[in-house]
PDB file of N, CA and C in Angstrom:
ATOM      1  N   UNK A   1     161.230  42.711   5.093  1.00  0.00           N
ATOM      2  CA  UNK A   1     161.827  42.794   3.779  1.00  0.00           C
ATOM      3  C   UNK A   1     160.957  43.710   2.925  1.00  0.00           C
ATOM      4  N   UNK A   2     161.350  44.725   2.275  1.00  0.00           N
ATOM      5  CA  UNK A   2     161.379  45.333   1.290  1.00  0.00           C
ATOM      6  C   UNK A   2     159.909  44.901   0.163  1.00  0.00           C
ATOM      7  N   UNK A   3     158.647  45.697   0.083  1.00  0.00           N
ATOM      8  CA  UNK A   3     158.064  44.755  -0.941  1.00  0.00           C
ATOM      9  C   UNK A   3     158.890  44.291  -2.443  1.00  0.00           C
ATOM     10  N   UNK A   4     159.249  45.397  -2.792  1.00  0.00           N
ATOM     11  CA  UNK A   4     160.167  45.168  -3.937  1.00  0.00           C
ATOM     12  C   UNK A   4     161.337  44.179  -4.166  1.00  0.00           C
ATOM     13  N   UNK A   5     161.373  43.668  -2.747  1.00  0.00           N
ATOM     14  CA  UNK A   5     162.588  42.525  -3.286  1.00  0.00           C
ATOM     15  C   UNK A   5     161.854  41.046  -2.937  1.00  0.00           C
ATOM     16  N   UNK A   6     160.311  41.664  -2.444  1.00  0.00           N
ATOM     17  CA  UNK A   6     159.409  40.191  -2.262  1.00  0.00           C
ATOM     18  C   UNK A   6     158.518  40.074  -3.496  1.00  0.00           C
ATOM     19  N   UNK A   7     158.370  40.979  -3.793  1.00  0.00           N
ATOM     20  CA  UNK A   7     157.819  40.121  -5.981  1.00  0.00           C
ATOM     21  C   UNK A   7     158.911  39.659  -6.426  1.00  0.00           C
ATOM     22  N   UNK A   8     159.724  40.478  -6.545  1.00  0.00           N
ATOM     23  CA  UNK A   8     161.423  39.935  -7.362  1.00  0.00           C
ATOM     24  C   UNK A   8     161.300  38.527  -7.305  1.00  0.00           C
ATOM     25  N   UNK A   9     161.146  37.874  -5.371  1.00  0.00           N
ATOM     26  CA  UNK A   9     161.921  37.110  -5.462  1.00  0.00           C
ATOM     27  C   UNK A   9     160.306  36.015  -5.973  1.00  0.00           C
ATOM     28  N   UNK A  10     159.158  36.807  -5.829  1.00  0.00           N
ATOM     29  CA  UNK A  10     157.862  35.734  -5.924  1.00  0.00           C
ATOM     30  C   UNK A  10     158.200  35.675  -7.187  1.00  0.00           C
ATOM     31  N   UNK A  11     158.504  36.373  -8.462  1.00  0.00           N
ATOM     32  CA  UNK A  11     158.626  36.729 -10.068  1.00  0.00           C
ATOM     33  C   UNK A  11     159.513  35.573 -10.634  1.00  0.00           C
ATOM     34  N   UNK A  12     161.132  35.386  -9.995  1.00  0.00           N
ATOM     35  CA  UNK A  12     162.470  34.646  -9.769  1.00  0.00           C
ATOM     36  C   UNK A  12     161.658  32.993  -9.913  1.00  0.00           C
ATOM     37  N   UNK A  13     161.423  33.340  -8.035  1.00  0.00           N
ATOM     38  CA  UNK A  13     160.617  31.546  -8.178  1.00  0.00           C
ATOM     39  C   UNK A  13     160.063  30.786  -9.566  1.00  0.00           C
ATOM     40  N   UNK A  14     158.567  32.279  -9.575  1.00  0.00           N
ATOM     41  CA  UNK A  14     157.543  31.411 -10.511  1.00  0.00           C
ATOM     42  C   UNK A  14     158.408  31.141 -11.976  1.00  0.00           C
ATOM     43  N   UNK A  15     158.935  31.828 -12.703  1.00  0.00           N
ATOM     44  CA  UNK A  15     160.018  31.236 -13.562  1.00  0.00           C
ATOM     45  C   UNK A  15     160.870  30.142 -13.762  1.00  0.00           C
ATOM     46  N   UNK A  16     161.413  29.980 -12.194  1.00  0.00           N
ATOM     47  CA  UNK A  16     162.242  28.811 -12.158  1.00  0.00           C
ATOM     48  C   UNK A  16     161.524  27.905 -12.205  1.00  0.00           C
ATOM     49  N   UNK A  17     160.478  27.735 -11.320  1.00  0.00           N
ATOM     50  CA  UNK A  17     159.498  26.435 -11.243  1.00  0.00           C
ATOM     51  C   UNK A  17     158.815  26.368 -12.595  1.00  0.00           C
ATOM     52  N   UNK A  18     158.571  27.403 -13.370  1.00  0.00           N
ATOM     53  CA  UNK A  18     158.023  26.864 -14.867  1.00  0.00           C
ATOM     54  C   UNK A  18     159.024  26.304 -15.543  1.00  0.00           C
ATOM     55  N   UNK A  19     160.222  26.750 -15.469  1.00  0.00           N
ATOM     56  CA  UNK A  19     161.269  26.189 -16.591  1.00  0.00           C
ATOM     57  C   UNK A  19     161.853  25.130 -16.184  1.00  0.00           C
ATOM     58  N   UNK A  20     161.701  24.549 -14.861  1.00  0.00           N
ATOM     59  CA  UNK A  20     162.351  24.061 -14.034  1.00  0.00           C
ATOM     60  C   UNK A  20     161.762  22.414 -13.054  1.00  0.00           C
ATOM     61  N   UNK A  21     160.776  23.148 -13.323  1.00  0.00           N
ATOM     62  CA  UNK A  21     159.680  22.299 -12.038  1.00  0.00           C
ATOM     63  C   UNK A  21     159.585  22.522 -11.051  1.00  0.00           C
ATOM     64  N   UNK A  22     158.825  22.000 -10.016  1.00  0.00           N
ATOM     65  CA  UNK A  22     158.685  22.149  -8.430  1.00  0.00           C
ATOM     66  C   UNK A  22     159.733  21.763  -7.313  1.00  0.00           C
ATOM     67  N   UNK A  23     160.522  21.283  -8.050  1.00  0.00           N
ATOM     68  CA  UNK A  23     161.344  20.786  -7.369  1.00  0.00           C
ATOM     69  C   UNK A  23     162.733  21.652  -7.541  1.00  0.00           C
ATOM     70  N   UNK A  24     163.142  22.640  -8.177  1.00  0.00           N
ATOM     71  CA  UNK A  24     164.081  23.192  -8.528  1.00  0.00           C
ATOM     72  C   UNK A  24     164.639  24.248  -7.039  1.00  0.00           C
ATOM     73  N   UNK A  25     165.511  23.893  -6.968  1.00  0.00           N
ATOM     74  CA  UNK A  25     166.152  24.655  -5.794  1.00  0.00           C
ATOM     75  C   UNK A  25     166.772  26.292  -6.110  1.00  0.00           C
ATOM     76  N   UNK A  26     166.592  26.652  -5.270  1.00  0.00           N
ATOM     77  CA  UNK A  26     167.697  28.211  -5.446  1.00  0.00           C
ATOM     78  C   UNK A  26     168.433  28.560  -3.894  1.00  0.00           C
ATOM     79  N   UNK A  27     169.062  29.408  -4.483  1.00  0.00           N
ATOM     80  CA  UNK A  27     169.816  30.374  -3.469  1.00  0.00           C
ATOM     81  C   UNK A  27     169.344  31.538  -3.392  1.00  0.00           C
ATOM     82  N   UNK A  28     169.902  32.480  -2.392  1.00  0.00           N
ATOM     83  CA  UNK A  28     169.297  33.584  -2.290  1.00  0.00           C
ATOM     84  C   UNK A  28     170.562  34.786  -3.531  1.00  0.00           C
ATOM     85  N   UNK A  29     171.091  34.032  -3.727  1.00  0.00           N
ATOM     86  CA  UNK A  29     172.230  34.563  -4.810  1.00  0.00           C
ATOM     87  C   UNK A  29     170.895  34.991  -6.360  1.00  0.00           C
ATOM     88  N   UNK A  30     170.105  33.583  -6.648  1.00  0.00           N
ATOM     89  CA  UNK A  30     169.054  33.680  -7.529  1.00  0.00           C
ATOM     90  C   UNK A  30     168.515  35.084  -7.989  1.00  0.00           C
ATOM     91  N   UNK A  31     168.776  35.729  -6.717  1.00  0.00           N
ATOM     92  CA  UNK A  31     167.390  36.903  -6.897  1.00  0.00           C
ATOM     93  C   UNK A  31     168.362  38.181  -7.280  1.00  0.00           C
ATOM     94  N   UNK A  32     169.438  38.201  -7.473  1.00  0.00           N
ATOM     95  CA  UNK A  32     170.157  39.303  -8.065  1.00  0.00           C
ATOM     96  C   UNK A  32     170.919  38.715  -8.801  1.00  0.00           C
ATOM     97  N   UNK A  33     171.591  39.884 -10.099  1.00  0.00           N
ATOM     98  CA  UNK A  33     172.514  39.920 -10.931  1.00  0.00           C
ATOM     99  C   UNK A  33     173.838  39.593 -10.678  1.00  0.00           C
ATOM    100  N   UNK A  34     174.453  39.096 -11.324  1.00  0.00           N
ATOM    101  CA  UNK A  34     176.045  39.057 -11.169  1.00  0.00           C
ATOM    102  C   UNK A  34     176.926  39.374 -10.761  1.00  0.00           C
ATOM    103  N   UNK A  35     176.047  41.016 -10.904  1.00  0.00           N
ATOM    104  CA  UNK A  35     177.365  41.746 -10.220  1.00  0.00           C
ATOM    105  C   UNK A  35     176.730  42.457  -8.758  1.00  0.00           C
ATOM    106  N   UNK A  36     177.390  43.098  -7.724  1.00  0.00           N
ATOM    107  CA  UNK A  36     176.537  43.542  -6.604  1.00  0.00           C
ATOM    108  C   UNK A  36     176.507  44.850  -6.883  1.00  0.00           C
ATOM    109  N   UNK A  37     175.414  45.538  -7.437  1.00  0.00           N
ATOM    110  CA  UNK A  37     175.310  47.200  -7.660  1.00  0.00           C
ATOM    111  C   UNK A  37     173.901  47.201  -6.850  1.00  0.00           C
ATOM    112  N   UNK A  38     173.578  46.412  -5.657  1.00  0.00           N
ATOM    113  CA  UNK A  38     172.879  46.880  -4.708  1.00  0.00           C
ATOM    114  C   UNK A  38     173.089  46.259  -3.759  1.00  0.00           C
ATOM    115  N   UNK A  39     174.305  46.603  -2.895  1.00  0.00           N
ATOM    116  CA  UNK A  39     174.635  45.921  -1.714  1.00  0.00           C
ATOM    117  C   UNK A  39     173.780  45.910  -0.281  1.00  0.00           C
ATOM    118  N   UNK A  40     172.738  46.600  -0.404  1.00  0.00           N
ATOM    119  CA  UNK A  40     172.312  46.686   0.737  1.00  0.00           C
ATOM    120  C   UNK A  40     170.804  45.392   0.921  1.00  0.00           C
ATOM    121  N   UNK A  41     170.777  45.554  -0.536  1.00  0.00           N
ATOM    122  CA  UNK A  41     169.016  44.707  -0.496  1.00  0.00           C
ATOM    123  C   UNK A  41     169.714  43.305  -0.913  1.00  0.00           C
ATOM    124  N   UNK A  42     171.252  42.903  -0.883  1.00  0.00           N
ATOM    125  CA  UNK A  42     171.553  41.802  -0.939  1.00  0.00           C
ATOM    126  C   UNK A  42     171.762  41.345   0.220  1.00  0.00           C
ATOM    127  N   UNK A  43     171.949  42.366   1.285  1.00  0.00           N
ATOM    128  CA  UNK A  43     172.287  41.850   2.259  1.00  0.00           C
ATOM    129  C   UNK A  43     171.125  41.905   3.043  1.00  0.00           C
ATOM    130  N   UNK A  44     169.660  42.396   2.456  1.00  0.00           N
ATOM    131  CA  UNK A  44     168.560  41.821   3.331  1.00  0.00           C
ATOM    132  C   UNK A  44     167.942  40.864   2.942  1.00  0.00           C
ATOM    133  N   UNK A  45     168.026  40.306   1.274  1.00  0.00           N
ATOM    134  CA  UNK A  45     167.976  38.784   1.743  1.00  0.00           C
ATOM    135  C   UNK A  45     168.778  38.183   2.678  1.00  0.00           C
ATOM    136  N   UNK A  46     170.247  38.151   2.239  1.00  0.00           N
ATOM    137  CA  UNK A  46     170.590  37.182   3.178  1.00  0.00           C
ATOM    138  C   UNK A  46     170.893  37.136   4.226  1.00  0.00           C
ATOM    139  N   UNK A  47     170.204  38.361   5.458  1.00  0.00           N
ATOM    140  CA  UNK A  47     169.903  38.230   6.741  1.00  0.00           C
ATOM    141  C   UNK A  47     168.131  37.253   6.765  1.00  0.00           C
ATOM    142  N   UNK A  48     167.534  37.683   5.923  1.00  0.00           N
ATOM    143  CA  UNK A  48     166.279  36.930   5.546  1.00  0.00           C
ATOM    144  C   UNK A  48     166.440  35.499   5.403  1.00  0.00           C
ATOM    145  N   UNK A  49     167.253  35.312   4.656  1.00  0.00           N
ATOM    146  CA  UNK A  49     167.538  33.725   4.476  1.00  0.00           C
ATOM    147  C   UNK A  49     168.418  32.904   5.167  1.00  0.00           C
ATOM    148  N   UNK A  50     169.422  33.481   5.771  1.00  0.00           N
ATOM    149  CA  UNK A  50     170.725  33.065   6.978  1.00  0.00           C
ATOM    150  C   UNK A  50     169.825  33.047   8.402  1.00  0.00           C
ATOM    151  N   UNK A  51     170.116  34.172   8.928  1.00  0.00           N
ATOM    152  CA  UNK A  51     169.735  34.586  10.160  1.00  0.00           C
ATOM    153  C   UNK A  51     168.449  34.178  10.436  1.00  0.00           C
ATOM    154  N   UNK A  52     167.637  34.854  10.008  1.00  0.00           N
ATOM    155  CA  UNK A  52     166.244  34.868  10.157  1.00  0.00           C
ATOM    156  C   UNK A  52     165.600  33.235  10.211  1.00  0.00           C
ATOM    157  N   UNK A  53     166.483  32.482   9.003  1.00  0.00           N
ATOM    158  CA  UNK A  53     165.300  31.822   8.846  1.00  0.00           C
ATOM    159  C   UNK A  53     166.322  30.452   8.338  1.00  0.00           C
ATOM    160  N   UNK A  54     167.543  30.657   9.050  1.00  0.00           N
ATOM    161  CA  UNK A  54     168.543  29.635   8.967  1.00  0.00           C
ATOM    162  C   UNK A  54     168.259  28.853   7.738  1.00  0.00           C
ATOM    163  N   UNK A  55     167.981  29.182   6.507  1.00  0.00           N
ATOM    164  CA  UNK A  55     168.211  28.033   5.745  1.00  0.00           C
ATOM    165  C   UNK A  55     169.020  27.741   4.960  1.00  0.00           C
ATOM    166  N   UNK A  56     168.979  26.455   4.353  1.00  0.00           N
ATOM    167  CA  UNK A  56     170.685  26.047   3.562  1.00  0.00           C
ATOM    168  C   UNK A  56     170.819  26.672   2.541  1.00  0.00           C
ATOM    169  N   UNK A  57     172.019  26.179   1.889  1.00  0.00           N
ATOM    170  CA  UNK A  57     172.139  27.510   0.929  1.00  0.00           C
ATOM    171  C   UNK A  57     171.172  27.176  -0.035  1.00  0.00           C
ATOM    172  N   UNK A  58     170.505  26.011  -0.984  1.00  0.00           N
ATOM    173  CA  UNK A  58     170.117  25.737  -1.769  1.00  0.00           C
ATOM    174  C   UNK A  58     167.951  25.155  -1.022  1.00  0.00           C
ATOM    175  N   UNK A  59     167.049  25.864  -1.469  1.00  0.00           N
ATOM    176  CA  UNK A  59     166.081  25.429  -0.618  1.00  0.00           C
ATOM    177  C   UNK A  59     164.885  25.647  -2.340  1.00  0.00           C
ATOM    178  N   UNK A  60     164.165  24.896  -2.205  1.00  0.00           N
ATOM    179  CA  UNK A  60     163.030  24.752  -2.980  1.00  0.00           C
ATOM    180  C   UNK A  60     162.216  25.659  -3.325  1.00  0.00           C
ATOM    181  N   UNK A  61     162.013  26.129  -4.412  1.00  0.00           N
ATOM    182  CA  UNK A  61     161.620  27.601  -4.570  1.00  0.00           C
ATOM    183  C   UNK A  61     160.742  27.953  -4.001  1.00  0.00           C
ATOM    184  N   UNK A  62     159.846  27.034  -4.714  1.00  0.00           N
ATOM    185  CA  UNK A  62     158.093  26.328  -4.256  1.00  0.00           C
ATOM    186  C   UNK A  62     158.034  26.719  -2.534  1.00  0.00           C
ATOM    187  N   UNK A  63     159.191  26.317  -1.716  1.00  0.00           N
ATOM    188  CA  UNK A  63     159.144  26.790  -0.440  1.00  0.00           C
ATOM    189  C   UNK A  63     159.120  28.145  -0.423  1.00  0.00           C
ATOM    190  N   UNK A  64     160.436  29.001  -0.613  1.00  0.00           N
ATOM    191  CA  UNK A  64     160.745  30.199  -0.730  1.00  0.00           C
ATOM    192  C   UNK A  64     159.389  31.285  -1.298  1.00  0.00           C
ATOM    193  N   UNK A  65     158.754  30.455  -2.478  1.00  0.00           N
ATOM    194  CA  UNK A  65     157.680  31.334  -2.558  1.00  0.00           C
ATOM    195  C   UNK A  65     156.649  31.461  -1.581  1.00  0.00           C
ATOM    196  N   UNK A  66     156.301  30.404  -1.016  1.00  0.00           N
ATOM    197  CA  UNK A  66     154.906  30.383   0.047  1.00  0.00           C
ATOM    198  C   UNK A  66     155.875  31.092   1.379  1.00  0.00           C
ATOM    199  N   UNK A  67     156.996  30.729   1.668  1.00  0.00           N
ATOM    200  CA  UNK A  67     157.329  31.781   2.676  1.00  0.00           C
ATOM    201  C   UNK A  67     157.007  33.114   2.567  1.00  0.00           C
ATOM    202  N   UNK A  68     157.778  33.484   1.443  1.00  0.00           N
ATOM    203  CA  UNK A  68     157.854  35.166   0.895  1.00  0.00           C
ATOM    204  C   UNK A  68     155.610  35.843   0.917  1.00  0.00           C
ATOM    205  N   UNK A  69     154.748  35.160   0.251  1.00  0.00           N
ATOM    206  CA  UNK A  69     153.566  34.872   0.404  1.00  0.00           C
ATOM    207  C   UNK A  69     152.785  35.040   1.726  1.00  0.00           C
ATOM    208  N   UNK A  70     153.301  34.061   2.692  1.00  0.00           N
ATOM    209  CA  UNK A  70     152.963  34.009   4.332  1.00  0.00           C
ATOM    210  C   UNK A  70     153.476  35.108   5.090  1.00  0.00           C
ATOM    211  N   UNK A  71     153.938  35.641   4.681  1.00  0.00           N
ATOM    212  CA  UNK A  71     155.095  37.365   4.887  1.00  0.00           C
ATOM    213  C   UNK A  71     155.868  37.048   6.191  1.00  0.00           C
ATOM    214  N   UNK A  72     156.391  35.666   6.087  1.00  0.00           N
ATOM    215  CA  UNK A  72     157.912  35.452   6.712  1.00  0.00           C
ATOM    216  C   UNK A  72     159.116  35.983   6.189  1.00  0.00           C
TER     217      UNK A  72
END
């Protein structure tokens, strides 16, 4: 993955978990805008998050960050 879409998503997390707590879940939907005006780095999260690394749609940020971190 892309470094640029692995701060995004380290940047995404640490936000949610401040406003949110540790326990706050996301999707890989989280890490982009509304609309898709970058179809390609949406679709490498979610070979990152589907494929790769089978997880559900909704997973703990707190996880997602130490993954993204461990450079899974």
């Amino acid at each position: 993955m892309r470094q640029e879409l692995r701060a995004r998503i380290i940047e995404i997390c640490d936000k949610k978990i401040a406003s949110k707590g540790d326990q706050v879940g996301l999707s890989f939907y989280a890490f982009f805008k509304n609309k898709n005006d970058n179809p390609e780095e949406l679709m490498e999260a979610a070979t990152w998050w589907i494929q790769t690394h089978k997880l559900d749609h909704f997973v703990k940020a707190k996880k997602i960050k130490e993954m993204i971190k461990n450079g899974l």
